[in-house]
C-alpha atoms as a PDB file:
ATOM      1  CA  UNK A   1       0.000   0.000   0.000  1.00  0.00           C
ATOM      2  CA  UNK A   2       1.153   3.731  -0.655  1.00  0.00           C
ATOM      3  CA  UNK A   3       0.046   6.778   0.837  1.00  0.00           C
ATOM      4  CA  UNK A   4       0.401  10.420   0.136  1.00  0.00           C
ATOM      5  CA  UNK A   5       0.848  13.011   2.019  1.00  0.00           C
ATOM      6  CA  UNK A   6       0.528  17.065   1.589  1.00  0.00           C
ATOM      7  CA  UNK A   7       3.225  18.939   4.125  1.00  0.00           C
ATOM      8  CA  UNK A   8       4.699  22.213   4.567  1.00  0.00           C
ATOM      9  CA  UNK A   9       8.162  20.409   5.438  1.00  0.00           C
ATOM     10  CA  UNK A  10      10.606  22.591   3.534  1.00  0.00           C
ATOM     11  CA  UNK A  11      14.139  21.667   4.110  1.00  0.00           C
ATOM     12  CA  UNK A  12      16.147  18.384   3.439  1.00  0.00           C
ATOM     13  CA  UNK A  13      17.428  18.321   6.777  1.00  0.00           C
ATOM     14  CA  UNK A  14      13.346  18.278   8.383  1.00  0.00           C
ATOM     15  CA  UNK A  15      12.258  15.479   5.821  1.00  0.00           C
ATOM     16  CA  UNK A  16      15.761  13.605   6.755  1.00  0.00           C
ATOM     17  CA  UNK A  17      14.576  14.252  10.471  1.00  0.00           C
ATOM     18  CA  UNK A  18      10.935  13.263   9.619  1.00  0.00           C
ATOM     19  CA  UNK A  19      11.632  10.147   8.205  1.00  0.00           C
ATOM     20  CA  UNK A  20      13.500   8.800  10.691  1.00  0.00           C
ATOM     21  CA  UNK A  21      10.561   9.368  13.401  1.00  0.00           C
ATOM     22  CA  UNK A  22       8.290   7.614  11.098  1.00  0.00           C
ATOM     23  CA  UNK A  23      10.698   4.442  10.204  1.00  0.00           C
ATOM     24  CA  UNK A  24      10.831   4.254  13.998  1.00  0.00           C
ATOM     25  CA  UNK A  25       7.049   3.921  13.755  1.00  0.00           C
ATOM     26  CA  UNK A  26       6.681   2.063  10.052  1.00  0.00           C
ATOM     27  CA  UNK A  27       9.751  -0.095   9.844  1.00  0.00           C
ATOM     28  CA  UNK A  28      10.470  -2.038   7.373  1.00  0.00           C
ATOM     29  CA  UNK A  29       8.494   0.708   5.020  1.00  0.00           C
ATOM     30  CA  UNK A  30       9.847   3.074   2.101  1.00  0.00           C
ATOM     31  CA  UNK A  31       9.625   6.600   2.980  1.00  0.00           C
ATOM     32  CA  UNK A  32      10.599   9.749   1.116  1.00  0.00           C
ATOM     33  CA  UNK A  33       9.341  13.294   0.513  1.00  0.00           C
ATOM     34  CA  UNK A  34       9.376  14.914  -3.004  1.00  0.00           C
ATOM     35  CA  UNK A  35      10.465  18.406  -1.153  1.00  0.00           C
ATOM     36  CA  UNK A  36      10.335  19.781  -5.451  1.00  0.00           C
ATOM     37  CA  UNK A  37       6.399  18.996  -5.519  1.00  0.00           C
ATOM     38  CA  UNK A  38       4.649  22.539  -5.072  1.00  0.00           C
ATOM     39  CA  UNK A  39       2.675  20.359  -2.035  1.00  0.00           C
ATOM     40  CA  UNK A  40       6.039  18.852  -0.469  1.00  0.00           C
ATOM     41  CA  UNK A  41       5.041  15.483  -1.041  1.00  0.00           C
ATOM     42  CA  UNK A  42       5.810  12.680   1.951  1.00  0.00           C
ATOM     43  CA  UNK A  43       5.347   9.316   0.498  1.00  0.00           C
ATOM     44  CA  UNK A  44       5.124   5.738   2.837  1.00  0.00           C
ATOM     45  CA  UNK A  45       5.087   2.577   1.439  1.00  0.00           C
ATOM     46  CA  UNK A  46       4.432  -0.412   3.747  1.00  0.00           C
ATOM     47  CA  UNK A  47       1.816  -3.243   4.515  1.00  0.00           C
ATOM     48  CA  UNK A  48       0.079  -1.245   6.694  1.00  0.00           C
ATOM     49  CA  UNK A  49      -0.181   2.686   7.182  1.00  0.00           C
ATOM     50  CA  UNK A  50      -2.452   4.462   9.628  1.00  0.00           C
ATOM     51  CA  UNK A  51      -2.770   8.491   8.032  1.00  0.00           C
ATOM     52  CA  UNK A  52      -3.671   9.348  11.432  1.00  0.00           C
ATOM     53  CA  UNK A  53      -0.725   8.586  13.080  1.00  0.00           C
ATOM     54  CA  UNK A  54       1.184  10.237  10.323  1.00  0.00           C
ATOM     55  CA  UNK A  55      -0.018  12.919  11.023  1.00  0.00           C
ATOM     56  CA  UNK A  56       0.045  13.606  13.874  1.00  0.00           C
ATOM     57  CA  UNK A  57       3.451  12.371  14.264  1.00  0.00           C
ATOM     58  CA  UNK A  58       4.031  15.426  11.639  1.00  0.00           C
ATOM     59  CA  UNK A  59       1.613  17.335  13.661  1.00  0.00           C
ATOM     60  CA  UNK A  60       3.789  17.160  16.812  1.00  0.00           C
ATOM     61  CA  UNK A  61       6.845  18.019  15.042  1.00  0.00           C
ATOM     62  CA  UNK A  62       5.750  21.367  13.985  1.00  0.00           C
ATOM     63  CA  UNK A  63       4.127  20.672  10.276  1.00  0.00           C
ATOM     64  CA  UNK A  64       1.077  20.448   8.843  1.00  0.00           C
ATOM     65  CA  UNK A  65       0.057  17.263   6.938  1.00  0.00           C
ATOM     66  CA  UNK A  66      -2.981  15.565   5.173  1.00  0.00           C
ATOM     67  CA  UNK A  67      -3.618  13.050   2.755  1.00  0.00           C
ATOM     68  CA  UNK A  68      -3.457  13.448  -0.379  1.00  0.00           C
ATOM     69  CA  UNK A  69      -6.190  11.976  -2.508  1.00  0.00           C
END
């Protein structure tokens, strides 16, 4: 499964921070952020994903986030 997620992360060094909070959360998952997309795209791939604990994992770290449908 593959979810995607809108954010207002804007640096490499918050997505590189970001993604390691949310591998400690998804292991075993592929997560990256297209930081060029005009919505700063977060991407998680993995068996299972819950969106709500995405975001508010992003939530509590200072950035917005929603899905993206």
């Amino acid at each position: 499964m593959i979810e995607v997620f809108k954010t207002n992360v804007q640096e490499v060094e918050q997505s590189n921070l970001i993604v390691g909070k949310l591998l400690e959360h998804f292991p075993n998952s592929i997560i990256n952020f297209d930081l060029e997309d005009c919505d700063k795209i977060l991407r998680i791939q993995a068996s299972f994903i819950c969106n709500t604990s995405v975001i508010e994992l992003l939530n509590s770290c200072g950035y917005h986030c929603e899905t993206l449908l």
